[in-house]
C-alpha atoms as a PDB file:
ATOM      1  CA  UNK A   1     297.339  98.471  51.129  1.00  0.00           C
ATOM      2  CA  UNK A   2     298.845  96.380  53.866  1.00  0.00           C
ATOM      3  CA  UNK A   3     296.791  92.950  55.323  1.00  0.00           C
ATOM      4  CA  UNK A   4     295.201  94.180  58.220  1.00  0.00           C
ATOM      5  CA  UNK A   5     292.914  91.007  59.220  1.00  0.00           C
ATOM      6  CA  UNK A   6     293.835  88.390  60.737  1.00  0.00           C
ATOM      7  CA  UNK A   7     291.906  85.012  59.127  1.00  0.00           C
ATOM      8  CA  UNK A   8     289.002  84.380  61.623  1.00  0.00           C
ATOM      9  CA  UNK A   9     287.846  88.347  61.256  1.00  0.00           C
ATOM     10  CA  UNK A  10     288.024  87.524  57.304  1.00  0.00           C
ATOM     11  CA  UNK A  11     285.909  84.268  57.674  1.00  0.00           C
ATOM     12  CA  UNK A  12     283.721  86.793  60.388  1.00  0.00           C
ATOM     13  CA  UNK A  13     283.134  89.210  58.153  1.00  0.00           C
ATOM     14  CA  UNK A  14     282.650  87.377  54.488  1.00  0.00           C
ATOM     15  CA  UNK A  15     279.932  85.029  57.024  1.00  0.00           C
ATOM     16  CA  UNK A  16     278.250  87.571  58.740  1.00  0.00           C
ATOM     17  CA  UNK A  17     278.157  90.298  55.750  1.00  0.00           C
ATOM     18  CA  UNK A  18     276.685  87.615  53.249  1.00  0.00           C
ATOM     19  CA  UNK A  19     274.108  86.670  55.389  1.00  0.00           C
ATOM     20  CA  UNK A  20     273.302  90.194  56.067  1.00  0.00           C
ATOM     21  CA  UNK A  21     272.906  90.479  52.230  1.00  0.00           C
ATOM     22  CA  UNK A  22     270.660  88.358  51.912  1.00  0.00           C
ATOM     23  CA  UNK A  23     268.241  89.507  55.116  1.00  0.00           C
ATOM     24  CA  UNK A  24     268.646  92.616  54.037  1.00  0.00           C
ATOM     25  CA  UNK A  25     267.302  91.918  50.198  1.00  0.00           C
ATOM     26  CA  UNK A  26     264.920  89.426  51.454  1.00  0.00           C
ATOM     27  CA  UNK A  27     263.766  92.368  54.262  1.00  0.00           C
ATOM     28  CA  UNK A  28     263.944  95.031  50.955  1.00  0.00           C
ATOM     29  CA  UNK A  29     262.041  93.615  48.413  1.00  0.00           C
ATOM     30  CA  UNK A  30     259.666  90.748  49.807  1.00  0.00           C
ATOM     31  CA  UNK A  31     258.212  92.889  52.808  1.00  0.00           C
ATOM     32  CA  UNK A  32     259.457  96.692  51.101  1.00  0.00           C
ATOM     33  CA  UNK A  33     261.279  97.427  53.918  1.00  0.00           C
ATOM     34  CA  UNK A  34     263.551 100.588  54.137  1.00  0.00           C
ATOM     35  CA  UNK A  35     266.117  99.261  57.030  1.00  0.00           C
ATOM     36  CA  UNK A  36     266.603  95.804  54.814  1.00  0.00           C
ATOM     37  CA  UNK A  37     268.354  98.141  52.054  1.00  0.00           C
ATOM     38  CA  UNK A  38     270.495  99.495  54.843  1.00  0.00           C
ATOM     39  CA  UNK A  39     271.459  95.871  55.972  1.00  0.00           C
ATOM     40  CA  UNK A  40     272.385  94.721  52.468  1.00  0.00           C
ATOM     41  CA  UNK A  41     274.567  97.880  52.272  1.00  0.00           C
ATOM     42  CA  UNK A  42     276.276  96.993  55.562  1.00  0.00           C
ATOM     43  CA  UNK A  43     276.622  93.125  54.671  1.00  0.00           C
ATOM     44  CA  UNK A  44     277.957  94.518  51.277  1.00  0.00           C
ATOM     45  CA  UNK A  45     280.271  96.599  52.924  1.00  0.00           C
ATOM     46  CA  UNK A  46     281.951  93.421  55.526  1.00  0.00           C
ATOM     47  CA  UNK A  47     281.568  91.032  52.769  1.00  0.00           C
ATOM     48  CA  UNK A  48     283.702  93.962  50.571  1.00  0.00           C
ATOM     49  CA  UNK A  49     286.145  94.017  53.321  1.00  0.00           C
ATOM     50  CA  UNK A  50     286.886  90.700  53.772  1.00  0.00           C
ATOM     51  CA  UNK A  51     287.662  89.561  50.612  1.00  0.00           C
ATOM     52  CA  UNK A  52     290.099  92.613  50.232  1.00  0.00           C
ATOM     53  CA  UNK A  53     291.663  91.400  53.898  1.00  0.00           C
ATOM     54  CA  UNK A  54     292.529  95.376  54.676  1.00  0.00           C
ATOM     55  CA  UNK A  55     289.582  97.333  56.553  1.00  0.00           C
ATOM     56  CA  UNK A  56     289.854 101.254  56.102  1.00  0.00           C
ATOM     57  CA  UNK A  57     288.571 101.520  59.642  1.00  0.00           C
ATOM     58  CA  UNK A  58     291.583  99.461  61.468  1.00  0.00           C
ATOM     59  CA  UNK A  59     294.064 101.676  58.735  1.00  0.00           C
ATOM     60  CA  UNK A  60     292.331 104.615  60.068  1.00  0.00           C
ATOM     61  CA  UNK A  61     292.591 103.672  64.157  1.00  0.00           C
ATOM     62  CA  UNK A  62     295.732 101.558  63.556  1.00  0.00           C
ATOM     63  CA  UNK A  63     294.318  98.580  64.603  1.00  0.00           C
ATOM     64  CA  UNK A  64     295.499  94.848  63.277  1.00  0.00           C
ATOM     65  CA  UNK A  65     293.864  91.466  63.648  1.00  0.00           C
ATOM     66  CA  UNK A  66     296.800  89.771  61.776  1.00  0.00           C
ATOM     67  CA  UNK A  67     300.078  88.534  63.017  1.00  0.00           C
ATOM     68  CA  UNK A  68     302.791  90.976  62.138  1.00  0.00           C
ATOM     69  CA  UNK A  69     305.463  89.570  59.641  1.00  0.00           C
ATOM     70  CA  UNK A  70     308.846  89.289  60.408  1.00  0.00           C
ATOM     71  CA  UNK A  71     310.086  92.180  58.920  1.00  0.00           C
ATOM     72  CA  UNK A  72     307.414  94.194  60.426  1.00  0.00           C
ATOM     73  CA  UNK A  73     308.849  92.650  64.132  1.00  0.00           C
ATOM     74  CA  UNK A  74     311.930  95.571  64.054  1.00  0.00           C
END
């Protein structure tokens, strides 16, 4: 697996995802709400992402956030 985020879309999405955690658990188990489980599992998901720096989506469209390397330049 290449790097395929640049470091403000890591910081993005390891922000965004574990705040979504913890609406979504808060949303799932304090008011037994359905659609908080399905946050968590999305905030899960970017928080997963972003610590691994590669997202399976960008691989899959060829999309990069990152600068390329020099010896990916040729």
């Amino acid at each position: 697996m290449n790097i395929n985020l640049g470091k403000f879309d890591i910081v993005a999405r390891f922000v965004i995802g574990l705040g979504s955690m913890v609406a979504g658990a808060y949303m799932a188990f304090a008011m037994s709400n359905v659609y908080g489980l399905a946050l968590a599992f999305v905030g899960g998901i970017l928080t997963v992402t972003g610590l691994m720096k590669w997202c399976p989506m960008y691989a899959i469209f060829g999309l990069r956030s990152c600068p390329l390397d020099a010896t990916e330049r040729r």
